[in-house]
Protein backbone atom coordinates (compact mmCIF):
# COMPACT_ATOMS: atom_id res chain seq x y z
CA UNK A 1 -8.81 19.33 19.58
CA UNK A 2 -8.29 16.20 17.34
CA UNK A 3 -3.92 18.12 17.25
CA UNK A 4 -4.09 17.86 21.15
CA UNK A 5 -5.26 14.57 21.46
CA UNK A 6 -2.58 13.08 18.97
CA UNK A 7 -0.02 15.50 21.20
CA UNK A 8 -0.94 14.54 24.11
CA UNK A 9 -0.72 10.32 22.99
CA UNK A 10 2.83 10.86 21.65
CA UNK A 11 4.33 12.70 24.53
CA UNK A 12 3.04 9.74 27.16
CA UNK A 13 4.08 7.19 24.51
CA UNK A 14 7.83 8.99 24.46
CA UNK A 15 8.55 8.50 28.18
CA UNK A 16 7.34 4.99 27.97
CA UNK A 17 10.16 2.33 27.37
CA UNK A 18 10.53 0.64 24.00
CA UNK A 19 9.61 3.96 22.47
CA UNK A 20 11.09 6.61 20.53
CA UNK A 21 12.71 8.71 22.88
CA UNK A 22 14.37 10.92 20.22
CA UNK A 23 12.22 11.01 16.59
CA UNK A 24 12.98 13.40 13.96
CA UNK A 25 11.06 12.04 11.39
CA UNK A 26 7.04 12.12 11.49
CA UNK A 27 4.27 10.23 9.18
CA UNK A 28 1.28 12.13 8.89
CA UNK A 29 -2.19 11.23 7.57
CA UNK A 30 -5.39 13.26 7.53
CA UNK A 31 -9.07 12.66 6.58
CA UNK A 32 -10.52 14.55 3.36
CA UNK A 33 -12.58 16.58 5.98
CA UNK A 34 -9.31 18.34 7.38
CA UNK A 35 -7.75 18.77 3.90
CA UNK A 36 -8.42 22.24 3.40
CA UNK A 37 -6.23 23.04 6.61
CA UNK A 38 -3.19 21.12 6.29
CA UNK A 39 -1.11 23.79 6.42
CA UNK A 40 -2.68 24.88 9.15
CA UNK A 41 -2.36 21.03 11.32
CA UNK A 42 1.85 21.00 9.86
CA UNK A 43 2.53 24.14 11.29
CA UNK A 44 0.68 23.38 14.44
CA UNK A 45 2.52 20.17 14.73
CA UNK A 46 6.01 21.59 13.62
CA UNK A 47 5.81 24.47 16.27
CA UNK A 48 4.60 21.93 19.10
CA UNK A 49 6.81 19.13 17.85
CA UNK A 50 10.02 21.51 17.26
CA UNK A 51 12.25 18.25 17.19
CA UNK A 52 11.34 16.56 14.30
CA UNK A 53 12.46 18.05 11.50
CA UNK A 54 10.86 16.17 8.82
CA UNK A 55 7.38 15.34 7.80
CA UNK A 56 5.32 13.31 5.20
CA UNK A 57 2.31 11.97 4.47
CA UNK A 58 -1.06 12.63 2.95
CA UNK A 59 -4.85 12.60 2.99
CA UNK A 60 -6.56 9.69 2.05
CA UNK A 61 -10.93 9.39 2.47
CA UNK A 62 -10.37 7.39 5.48
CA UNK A 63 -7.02 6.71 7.66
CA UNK A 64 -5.77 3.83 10.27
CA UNK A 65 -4.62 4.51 13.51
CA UNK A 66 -3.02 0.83 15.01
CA UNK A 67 -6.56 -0.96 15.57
CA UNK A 68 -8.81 1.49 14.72
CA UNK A 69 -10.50 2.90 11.02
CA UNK A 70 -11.64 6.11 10.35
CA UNK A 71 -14.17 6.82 7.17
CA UNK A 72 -16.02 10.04 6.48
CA UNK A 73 -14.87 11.62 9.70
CA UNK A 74 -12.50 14.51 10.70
CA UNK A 75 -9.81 12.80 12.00
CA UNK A 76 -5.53 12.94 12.22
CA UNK A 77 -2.84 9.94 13.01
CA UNK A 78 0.63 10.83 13.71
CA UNK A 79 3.93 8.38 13.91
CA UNK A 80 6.96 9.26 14.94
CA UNK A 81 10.01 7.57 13.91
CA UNK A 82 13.76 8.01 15.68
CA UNK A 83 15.58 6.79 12.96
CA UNK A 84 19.42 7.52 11.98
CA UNK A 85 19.45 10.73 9.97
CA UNK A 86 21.58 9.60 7.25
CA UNK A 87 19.58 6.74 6.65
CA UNK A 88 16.63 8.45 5.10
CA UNK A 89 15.21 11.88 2.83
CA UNK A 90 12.31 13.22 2.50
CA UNK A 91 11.28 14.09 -1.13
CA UNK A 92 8.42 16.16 -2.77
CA UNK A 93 7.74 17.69 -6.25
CA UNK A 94 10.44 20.57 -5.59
CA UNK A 95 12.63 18.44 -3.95
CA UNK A 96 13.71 15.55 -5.62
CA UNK A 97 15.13 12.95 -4.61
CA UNK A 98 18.68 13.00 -5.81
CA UNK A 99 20.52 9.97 -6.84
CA UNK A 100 24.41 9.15 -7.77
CA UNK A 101 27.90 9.59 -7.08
CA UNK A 102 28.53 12.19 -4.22
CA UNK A 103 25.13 12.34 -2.84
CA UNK A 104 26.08 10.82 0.23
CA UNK A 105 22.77 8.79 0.51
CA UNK A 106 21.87 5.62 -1.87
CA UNK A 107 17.65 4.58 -1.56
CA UNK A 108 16.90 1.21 -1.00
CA UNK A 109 13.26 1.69 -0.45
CA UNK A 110 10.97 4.44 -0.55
CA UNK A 111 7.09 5.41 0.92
CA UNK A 112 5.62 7.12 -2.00
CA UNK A 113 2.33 9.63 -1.53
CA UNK A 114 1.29 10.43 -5.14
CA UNK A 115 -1.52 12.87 -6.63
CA UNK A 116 -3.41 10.42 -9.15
CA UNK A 117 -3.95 13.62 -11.02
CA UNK A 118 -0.86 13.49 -12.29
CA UNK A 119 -0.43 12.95 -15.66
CA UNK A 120 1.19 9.32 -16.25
CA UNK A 121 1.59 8.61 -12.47
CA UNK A 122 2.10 5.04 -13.05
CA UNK A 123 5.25 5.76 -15.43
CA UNK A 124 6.36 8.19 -12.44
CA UNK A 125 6.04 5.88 -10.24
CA UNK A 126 8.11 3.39 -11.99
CA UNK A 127 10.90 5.72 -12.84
CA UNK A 128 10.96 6.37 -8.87
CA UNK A 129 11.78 2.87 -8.28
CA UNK A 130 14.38 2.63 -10.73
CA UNK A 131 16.08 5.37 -8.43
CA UNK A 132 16.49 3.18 -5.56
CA UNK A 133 18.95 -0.15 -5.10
CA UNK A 134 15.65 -2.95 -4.75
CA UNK A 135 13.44 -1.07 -6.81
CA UNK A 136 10.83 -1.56 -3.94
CA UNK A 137 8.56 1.34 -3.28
CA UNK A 138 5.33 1.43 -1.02
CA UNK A 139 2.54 3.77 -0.49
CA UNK A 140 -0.52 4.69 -2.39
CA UNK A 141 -2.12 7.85 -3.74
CA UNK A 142 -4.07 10.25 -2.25
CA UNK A 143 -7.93 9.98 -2.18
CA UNK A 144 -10.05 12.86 -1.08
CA UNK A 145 -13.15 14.82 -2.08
CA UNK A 146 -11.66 17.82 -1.48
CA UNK A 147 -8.12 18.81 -2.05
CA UNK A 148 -5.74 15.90 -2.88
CA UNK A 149 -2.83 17.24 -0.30
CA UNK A 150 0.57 15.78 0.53
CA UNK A 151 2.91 16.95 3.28
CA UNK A 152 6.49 16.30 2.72
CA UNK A 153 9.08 18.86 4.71
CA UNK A 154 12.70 17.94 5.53
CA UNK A 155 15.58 19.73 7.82
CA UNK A 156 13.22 21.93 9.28
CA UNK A 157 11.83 23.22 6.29
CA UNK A 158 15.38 23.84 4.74
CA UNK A 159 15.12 21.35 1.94
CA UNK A 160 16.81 22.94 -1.27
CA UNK A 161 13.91 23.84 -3.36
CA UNK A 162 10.86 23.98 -1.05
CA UNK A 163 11.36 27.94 -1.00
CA UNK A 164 8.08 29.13 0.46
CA UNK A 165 6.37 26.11 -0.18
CA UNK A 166 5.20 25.62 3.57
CA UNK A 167 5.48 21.72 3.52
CA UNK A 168 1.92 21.30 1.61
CA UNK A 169 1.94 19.95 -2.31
CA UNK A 170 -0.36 19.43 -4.54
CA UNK A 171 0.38 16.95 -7.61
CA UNK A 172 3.83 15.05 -7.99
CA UNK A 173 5.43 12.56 -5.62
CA UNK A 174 6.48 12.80 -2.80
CA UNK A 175 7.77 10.86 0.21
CA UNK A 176 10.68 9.64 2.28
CA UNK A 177 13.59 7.22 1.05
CA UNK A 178 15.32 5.02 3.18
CA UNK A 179 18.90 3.80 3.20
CA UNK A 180 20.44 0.23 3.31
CA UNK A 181 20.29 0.52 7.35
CA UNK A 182 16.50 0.71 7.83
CA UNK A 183 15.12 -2.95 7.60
CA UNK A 184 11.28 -3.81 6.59
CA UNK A 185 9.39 -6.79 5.04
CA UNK A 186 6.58 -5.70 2.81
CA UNK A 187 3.59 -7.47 1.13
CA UNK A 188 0.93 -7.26 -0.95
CA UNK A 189 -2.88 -8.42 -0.40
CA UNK A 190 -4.80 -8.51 -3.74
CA UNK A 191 -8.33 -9.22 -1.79
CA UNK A 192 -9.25 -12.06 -4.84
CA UNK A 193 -8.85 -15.05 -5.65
CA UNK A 194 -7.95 -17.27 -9.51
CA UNK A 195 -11.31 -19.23 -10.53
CA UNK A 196 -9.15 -21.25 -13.17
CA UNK A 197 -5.75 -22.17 -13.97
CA UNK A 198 -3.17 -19.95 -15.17
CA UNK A 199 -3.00 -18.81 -18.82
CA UNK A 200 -0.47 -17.53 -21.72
CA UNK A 201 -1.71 -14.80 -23.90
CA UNK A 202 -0.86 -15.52 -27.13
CA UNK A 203 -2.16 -12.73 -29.37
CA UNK A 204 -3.21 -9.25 -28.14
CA UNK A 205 -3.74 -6.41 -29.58
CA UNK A 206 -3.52 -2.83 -27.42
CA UNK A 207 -5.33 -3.39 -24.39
CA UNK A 208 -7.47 -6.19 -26.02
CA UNK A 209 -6.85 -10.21 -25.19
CA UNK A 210 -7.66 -11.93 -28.25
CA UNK A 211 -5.95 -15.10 -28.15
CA UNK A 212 -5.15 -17.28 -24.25
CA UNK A 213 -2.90 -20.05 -24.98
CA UNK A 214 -3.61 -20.31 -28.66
CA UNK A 215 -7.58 -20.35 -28.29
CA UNK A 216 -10.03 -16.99 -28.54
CA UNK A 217 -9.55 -15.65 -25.32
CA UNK A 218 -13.32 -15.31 -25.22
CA UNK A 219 -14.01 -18.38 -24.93
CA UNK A 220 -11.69 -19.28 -22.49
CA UNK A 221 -13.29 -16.69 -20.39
CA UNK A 222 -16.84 -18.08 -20.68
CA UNK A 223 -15.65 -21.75 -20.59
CA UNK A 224 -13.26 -20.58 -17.28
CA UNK A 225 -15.88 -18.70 -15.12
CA UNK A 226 -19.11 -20.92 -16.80
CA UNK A 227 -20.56 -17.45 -18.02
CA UNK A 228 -23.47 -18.27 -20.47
CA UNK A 229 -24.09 -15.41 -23.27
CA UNK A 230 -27.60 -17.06 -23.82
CA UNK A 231 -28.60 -15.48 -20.22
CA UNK A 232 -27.56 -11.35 -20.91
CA UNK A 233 -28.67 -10.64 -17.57
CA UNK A 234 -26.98 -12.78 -15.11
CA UNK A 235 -23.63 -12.78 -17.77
CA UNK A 236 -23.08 -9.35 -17.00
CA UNK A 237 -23.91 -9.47 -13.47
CA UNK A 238 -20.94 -12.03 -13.31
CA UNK A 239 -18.39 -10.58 -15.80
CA UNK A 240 -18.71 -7.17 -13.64
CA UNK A 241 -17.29 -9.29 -10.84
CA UNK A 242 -14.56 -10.94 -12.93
CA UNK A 243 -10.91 -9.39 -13.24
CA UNK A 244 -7.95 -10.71 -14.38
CA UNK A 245 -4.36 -10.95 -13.04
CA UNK A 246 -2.14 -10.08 -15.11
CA UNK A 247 2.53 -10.39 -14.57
CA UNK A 248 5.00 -9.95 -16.99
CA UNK A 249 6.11 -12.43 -19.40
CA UNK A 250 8.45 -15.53 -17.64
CA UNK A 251 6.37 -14.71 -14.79
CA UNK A 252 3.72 -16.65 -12.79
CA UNK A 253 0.35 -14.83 -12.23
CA UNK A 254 -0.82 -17.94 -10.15
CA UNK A 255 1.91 -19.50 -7.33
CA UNK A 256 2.35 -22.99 -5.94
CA UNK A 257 0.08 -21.98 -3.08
CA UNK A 258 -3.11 -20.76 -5.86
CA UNK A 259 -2.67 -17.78 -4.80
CA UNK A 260 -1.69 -14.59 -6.67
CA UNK A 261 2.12 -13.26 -6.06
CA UNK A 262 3.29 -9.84 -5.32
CA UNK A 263 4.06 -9.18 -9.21
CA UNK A 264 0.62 -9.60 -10.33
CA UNK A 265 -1.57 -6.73 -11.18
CA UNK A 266 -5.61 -7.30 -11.40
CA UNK A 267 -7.47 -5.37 -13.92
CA UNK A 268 -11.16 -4.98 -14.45
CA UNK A 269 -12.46 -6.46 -17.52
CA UNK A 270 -13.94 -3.40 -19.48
CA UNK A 271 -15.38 -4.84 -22.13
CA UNK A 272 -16.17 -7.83 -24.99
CA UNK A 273 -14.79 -8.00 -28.23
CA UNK A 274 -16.64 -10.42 -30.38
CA UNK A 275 -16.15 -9.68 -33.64
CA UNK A 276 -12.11 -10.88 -33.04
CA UNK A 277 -13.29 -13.55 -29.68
CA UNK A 278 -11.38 -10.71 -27.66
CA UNK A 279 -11.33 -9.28 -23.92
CA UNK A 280 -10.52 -5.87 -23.05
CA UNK A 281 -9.09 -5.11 -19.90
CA UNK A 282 -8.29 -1.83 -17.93
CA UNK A 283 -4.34 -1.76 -18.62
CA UNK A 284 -2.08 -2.62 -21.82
CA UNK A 285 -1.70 -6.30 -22.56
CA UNK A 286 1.15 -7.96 -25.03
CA UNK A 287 1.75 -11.52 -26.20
CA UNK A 288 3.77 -13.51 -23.68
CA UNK A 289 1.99 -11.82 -20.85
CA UNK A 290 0.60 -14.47 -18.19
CA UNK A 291 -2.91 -14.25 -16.59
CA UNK A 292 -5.69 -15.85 -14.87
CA UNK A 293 -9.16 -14.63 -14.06
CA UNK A 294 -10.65 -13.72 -11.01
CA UNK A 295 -13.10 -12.76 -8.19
CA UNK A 296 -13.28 -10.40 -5.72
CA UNK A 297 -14.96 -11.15 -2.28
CA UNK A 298 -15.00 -10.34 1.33
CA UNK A 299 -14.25 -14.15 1.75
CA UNK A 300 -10.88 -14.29 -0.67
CA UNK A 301 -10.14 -10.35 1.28
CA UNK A 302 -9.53 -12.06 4.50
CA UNK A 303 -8.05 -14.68 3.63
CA UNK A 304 -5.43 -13.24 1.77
CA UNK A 305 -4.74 -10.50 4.75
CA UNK A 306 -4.37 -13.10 7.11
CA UNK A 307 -2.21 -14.91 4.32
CA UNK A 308 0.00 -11.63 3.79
CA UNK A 309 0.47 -11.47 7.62
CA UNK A 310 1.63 -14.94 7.90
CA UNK A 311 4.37 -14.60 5.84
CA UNK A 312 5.05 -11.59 7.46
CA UNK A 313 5.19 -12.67 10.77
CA UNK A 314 7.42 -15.97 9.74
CA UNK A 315 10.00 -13.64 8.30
CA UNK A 316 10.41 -11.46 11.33
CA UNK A 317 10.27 -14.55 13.86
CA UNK A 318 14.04 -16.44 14.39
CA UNK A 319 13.49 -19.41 12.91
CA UNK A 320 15.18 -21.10 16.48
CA UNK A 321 13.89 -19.69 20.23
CA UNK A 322 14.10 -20.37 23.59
CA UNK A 323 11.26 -22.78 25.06
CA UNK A 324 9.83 -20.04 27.01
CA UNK A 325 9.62 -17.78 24.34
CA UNK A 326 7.91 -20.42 22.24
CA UNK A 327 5.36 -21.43 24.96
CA UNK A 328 4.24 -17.33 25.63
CA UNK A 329 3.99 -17.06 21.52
CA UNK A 330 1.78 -20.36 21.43
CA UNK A 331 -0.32 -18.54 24.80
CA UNK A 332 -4.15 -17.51 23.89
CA UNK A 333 -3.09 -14.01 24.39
CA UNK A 334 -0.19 -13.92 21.90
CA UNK A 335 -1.97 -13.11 19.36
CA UNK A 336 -2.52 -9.25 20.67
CA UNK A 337 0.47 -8.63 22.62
CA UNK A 338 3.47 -7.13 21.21
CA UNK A 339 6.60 -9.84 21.30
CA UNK A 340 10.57 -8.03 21.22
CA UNK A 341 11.02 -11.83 19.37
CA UNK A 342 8.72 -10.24 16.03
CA UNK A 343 11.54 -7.14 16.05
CA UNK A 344 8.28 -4.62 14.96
CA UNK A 345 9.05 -1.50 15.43
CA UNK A 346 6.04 -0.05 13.64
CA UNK A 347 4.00 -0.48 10.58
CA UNK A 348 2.70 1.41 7.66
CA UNK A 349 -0.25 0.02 5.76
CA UNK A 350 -1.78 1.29 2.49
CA UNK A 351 -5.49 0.20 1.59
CA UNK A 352 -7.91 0.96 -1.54
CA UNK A 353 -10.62 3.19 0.32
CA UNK A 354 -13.07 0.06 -1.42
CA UNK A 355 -11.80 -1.77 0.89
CA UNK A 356 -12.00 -0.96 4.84
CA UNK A 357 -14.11 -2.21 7.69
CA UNK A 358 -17.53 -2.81 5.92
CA UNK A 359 -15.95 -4.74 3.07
CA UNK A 360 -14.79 -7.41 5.65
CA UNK A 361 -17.63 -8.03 8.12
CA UNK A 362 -17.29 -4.58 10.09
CA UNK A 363 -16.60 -1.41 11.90
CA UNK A 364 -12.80 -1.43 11.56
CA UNK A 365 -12.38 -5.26 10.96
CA UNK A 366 -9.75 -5.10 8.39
CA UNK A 367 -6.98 -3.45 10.67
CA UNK A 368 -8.30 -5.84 13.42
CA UNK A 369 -7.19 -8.73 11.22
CA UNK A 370 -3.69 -6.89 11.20
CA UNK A 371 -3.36 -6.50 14.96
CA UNK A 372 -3.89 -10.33 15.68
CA UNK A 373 -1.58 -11.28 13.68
CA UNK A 374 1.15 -8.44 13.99
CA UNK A 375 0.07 -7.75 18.35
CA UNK A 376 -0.42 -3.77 19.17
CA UNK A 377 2.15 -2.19 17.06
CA UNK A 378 2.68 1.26 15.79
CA UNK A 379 0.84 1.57 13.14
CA UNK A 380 -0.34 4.50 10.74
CA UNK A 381 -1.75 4.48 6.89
CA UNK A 382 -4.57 5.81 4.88
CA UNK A 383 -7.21 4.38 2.37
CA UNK A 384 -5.70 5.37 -0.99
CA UNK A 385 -7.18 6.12 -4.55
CA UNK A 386 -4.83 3.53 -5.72
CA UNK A 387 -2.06 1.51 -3.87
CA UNK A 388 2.12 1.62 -4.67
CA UNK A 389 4.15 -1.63 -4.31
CA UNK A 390 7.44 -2.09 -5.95
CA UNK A 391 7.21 -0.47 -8.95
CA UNK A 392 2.93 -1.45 -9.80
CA UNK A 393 0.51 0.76 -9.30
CA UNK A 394 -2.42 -1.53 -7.77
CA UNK A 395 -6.03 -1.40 -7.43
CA UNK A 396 -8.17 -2.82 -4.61
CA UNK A 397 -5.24 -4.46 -2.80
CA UNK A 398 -3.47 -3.33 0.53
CA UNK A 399 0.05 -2.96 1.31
CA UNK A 400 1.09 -3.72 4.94
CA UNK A 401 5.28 -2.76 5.63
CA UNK A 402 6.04 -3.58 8.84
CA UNK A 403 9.72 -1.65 10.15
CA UNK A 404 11.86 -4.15 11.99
């Protein structure tokens, strides 16, 4: 039923005008609940949909479908994208994606699905983004109760490699690269915000902090969030709400706007060290690293999805239009209908399954915040285990890519 439905949607939406009239490539994501027939929904699709000749995708605990989230619920979203064939590959775990001299394709950018079973996914991930010409990937990995599936089937199920596989993977990567000739804007929304200014870390040891700009890093951490040791209690009840945001060294973790920038990863603070003053935090830290604590809230979440939109929205907008386009942007009803002037031609977007509706007031309210600013777009993604931008592997943060 839940296959005819999505059928039945993309066939009216292919005779209507501004849509893809001929797609051969199709985005698939499916709830936990229909993991353990996947094989069973591609080859359903793939025999109804005979024309497009490659898949991805992946199941994720909930998915989004333009306006609408689905959590703990059988349910399926479909996009289908008519995009030039030699502009894009799908890859899997059998089928990698091949890079060099004579391949006849060079990746710019990539949506990644990955298994976070894998072992040392996050070095995977990076070494997929040093195959491509930004080093920009996007995506997230899989989250489910059940089986952690991907889909990822190219030239009709004739990729080199696949052999019997069906379409259906479990572990690896896999995905669909796109060439120099398919244009998107991507961002990243952490969902916190700093609570001090931004620090150096001068001495660290593995994955411990021990010295921020010179001083025991714990006590910059009390002194920056006003944590008291002398009340046990409400100190932990406040450090289990503090992270840190951590970039690279000659990097800012904190931008001219106070808010975190797309190179900053947040960590949970896992523990206290105070025999050396130290912090330990959920990832490997080095000297010369930059940082700043943090908090999570529904609050800093919306704002900083709004934010992410913003920017997004100001990039895809000509920076010079007509006075009747500017007057039916500036209308009240902007806001949800879909303007040729924004050049969207659909939209991918990649959320930590913490996140979602509840987390920001309601039933669906996150990818509500993404249709008012972005009007009714195409738009498909899942709520990930853990979330892919450039070459990071984030947690608690959503990735909106938006397809000009």
């Amino acid at each position: 039923m839940a296959a005819g439905l999505v059928l039945a949607q993309l066939r009216a939406q292919m005779a209507l005008h501004d849509y893809a009239q001929a797609p051969t490539l199709g985005l698939l994501y499916v709830t936990d609940h229909y993991a353990p027939w996947a094989q069973d929904i591609l080859d359903h699709l793939g025999a109804e949909l005979p024309e497009i000749t490659d898949w991805s995708g992946t199941v994720g605990v909930g998915i989004a479908s333009s306006n609408v989230e689905y959590f703990d619920e059988p349910a399926l979203a479909v996009m289908l994208c008519e995009l030039p064939t030699d502009q894009y590959r799908v890859f899997s775990g059998v089928a990698p994606l091949a890079v060099g001299e004579g391949m006849g394709f060079e990746p710019y950018t990539a949506l990644v699905h990955a298994d976070a079973g894998t072992p040392d996914v996050a070095e995977l991930i990076a070494e997929m983004a040093s195959r491509t010409a930004t080093g920009y990937l996007f995506g997230g990995l899989a989250s489910s109760r059940t089986e952690s599936v991907q889909f990822a089937v190219g030239g009709n199920g004739n990729i080199k490699g696949h052999g019997a596989a069906g379409g259906v993977f479990r572990g690896g990567l896999s995905g669909v690269a796109f060439g120099e000739g398919i244009a998107l804007v991507s961002r990243v929304t952490q969902g916190c915000q700093p609570v001090a200014t931004q620090r150096v870390i001068t001495a660290a040891e593995d994955n411990v902090i021990t010295e921020l700009d010179g001083e025991p890093a714990l006590d910059v951490l009390l002194r920056d969030t006003g944590i008291s040791l002398d009340e046990p209690h409400s100190a932990m009840a406040a450090l289990r709400a503090t992270l840190v945001g951590l970039t690279e060294p000659g990097g800012d973790a904190v931008g001219r706007t106070g808010n975190f920038g797309a190179d900053v990863v947040v960590r949970h603070i896992i523990g206290l060290d105070p025999a050396r003053s130290g912090v330990a935090v959920a990832d490997h830290v080095s000297a010369g690293m930059r940082m700043a604590f943090c908090k999570r809230s529904p609050q800093a979440a919306r704002a900083d999805l709004m934010r992410i939109c913003a920017e997004i929205r100001e990039e895809l907008e000509p920076e010079e239009m007509p006075l009747p386009v500017a007057a039916a942007l500036a209308a009240p009803d902007a806001q949800t209908a879909p303007s040729p002037e924004r050049r969207i031609a659909g939209a991918i977007y990649v959320s930590c399954a913490g996140r979602g509706g509840p987390h920001f007031g309601g039933p669906s309210a996150e990818l509500q915040i993404v249709r008012r600013a972005l009007g009714d777009v195409p738009l498909v993604g899942f709520f990930a285990g853990g979330e892919i931008a450039r070459h990071h592997l984030y947690g608690y943060t959503g990735v909106l890519t938006v397809f000009r």
